[in-house]
N, C-alpha and C. Protein backbone atom coordinates (compact mmCIF):
# COMPACT_ATOMS: atom_id res chain seq x y z
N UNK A 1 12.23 -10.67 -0.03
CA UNK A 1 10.80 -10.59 0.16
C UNK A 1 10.13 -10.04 -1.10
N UNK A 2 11.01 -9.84 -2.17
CA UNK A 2 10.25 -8.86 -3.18
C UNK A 2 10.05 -9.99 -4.30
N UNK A 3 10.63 -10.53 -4.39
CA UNK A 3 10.60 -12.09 -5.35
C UNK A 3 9.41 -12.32 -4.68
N UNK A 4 9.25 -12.94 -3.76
CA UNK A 4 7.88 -13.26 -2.85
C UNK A 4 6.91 -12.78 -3.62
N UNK A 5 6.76 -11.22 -2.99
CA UNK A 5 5.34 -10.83 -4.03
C UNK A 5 5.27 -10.21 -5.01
N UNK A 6 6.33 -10.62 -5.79
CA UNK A 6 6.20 -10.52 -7.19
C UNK A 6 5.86 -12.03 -7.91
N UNK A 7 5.83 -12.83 -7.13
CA UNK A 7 5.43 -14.35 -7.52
C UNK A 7 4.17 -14.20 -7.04
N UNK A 8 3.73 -13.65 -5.84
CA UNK A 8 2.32 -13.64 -5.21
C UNK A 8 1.35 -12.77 -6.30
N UNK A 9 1.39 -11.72 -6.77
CA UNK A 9 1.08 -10.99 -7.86
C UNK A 9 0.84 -11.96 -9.04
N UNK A 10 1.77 -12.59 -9.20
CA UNK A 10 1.33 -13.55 -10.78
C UNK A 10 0.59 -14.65 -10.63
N UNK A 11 0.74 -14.93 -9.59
CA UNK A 11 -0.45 -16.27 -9.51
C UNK A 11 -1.74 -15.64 -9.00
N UNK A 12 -1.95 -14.59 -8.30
CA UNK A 12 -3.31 -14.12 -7.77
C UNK A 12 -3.83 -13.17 -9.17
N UNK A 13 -2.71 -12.50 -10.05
CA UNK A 13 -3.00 -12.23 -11.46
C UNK A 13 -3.88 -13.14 -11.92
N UNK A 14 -3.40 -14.18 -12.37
CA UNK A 14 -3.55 -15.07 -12.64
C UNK A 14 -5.33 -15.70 -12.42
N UNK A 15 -5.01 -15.75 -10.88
CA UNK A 15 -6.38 -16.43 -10.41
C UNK A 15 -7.69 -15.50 -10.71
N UNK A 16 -6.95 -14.14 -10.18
CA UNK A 16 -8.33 -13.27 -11.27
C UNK A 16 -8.30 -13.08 -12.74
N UNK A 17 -7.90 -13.72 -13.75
CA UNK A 17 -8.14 -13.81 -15.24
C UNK A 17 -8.84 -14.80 -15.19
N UNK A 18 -8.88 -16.08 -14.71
CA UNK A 18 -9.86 -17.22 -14.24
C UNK A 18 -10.86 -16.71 -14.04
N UNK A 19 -11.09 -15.53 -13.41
CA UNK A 19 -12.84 -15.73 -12.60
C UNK A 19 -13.81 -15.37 -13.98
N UNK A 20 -14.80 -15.26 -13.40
CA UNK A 20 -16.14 -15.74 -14.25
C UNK A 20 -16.58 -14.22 -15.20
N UNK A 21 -16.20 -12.98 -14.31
CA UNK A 21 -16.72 -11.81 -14.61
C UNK A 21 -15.24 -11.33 -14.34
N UNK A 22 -15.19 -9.95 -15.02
CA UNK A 22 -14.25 -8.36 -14.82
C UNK A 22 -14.49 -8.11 -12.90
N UNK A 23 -15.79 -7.98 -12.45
CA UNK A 23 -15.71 -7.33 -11.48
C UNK A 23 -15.35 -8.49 -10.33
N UNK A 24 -15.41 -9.77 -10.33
CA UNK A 24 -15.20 -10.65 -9.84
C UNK A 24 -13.58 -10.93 -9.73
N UNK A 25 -13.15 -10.68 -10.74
CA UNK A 25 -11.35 -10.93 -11.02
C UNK A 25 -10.81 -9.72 -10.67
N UNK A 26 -11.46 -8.52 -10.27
CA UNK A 26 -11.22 -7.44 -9.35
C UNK A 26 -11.18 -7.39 -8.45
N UNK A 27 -12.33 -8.03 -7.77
CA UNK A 27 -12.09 -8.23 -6.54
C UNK A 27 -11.46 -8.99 -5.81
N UNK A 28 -11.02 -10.47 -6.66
CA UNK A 28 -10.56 -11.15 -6.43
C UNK A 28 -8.59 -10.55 -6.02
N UNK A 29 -8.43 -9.37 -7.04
CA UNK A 29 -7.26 -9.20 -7.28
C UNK A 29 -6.47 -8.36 -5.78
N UNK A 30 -8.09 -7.18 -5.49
CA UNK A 30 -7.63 -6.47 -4.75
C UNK A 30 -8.11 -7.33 -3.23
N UNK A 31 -8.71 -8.49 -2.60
CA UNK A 31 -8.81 -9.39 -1.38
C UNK A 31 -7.46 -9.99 -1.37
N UNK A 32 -7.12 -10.74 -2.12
CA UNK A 32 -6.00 -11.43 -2.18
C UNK A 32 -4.36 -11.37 -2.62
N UNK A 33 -4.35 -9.69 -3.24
CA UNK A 33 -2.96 -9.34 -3.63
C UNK A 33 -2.91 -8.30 -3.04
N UNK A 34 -3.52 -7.02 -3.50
CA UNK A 34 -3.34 -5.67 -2.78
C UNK A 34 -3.56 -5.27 -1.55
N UNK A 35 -4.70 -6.12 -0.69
CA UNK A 35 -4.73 -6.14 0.59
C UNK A 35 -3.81 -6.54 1.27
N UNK A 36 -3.21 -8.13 1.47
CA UNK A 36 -2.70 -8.62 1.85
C UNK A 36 -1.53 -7.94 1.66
N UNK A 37 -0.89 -7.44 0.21
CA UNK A 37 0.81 -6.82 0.22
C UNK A 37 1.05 -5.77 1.03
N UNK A 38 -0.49 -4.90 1.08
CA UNK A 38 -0.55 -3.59 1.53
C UNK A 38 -0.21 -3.47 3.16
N UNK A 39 -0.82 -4.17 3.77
CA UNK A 39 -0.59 -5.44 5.48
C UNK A 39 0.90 -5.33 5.59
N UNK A 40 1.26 -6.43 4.43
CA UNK A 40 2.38 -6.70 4.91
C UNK A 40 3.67 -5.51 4.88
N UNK A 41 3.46 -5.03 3.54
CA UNK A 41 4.72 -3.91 3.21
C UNK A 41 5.11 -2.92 4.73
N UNK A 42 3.46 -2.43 4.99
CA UNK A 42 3.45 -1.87 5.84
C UNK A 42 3.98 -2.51 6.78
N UNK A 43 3.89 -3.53 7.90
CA UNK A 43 4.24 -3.96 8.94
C UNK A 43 5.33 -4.05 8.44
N UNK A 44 6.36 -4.57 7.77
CA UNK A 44 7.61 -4.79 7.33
C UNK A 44 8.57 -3.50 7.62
N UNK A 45 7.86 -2.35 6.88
CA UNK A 45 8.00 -0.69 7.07
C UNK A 45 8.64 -0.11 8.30
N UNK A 46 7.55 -0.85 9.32
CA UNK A 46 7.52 0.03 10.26
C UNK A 46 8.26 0.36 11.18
N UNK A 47 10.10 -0.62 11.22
CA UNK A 47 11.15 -0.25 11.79
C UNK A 47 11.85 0.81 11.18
N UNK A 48 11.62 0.63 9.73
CA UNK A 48 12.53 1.84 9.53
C UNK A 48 11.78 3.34 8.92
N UNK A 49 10.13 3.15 9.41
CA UNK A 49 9.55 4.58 9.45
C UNK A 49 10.02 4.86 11.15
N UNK A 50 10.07 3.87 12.01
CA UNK A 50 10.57 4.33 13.60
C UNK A 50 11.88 5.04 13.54
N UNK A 51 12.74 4.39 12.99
CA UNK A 51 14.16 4.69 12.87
C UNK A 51 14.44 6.32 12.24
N UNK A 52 13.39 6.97 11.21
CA UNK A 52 13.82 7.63 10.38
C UNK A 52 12.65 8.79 11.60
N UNK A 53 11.97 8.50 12.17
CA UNK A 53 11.82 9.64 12.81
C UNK A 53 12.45 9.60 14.21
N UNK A 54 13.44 8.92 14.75
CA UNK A 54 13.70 8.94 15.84
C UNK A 54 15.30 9.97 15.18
N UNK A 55 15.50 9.30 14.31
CA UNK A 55 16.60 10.27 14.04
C UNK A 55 16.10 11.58 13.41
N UNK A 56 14.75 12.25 13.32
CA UNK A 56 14.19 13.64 12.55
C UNK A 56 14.14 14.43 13.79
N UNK A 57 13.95 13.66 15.33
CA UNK A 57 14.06 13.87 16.40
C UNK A 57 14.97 14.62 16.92
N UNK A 58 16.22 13.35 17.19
CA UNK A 58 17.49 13.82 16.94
C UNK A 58 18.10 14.79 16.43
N UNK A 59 17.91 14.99 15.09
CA UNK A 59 18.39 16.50 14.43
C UNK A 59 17.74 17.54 15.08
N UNK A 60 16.21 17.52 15.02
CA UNK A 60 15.43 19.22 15.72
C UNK A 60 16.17 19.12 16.52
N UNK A 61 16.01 18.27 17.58
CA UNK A 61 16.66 18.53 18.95
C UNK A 61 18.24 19.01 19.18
N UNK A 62 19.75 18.77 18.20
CA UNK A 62 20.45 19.09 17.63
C UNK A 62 20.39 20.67 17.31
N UNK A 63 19.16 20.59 16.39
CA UNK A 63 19.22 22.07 15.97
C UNK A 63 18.83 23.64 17.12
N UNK A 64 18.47 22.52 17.99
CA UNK A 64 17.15 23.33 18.71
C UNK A 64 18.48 23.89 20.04
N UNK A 65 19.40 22.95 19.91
CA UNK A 65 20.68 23.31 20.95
C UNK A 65 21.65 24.38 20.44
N UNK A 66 21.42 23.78 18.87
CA UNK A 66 22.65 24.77 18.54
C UNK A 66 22.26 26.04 18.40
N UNK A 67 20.68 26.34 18.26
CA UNK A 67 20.27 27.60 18.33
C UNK A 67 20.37 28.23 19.89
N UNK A 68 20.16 27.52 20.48
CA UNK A 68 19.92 27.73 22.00
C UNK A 68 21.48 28.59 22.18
N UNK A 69 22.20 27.55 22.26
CA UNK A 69 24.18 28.15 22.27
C UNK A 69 23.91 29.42 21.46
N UNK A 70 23.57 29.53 20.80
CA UNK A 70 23.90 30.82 19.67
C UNK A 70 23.49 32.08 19.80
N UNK A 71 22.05 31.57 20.62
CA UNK A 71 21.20 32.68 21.44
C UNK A 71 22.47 33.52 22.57
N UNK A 72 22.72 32.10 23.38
CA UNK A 72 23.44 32.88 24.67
C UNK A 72 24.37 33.38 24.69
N UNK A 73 25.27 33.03 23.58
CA UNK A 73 26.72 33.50 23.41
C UNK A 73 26.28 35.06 22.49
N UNK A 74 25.55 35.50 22.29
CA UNK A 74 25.52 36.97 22.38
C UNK A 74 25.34 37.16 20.46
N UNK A 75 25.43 38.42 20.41
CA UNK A 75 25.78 38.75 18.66
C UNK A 75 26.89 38.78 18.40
N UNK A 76 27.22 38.25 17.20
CA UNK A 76 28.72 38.18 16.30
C UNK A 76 29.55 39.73 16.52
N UNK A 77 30.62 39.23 17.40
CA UNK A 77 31.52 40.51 17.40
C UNK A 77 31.60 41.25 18.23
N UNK A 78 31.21 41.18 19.31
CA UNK A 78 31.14 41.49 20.66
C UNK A 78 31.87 40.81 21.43
């Protein structure tokens, strides 16, 4: 997918060096490249921003036991 819009980048480059004005080939750049990549990267993202907090989950909750055990079993040495 990164070939993709790194080809999408050079031709929408591209299409804004064509336009008529600076602020026109700006806008052109950021409707048709940075919007659209920005869309997509994100939606693409968003299994493994799920994944990476389901497992940040996992650990507190991990940690949150092993403190729990550590609580009940008393102070070291007793």
């Amino acid at each position: 997918m990164l070939i993709v819009a790194i080809a999408w980048i050079y031709v929408v480059g591209l299409m804004a060096l064509t336009e008529p004005t600076v602020v026109a080939g700006i806008v052109t750049f950021l409707f048709y490249c940075v919007v659209p990549l920005g869309i997509l990267f994100y939606l693409a993202g968003s299994r493994k921003r799920k994944a990476r907090r389901v497992a940040m989950e996992q650990a507190a909750h991990a940690a949150r036991m092993a403190a729990r055990q550590a609580a009940e079993s008393g102070p070291a040495g007793e």
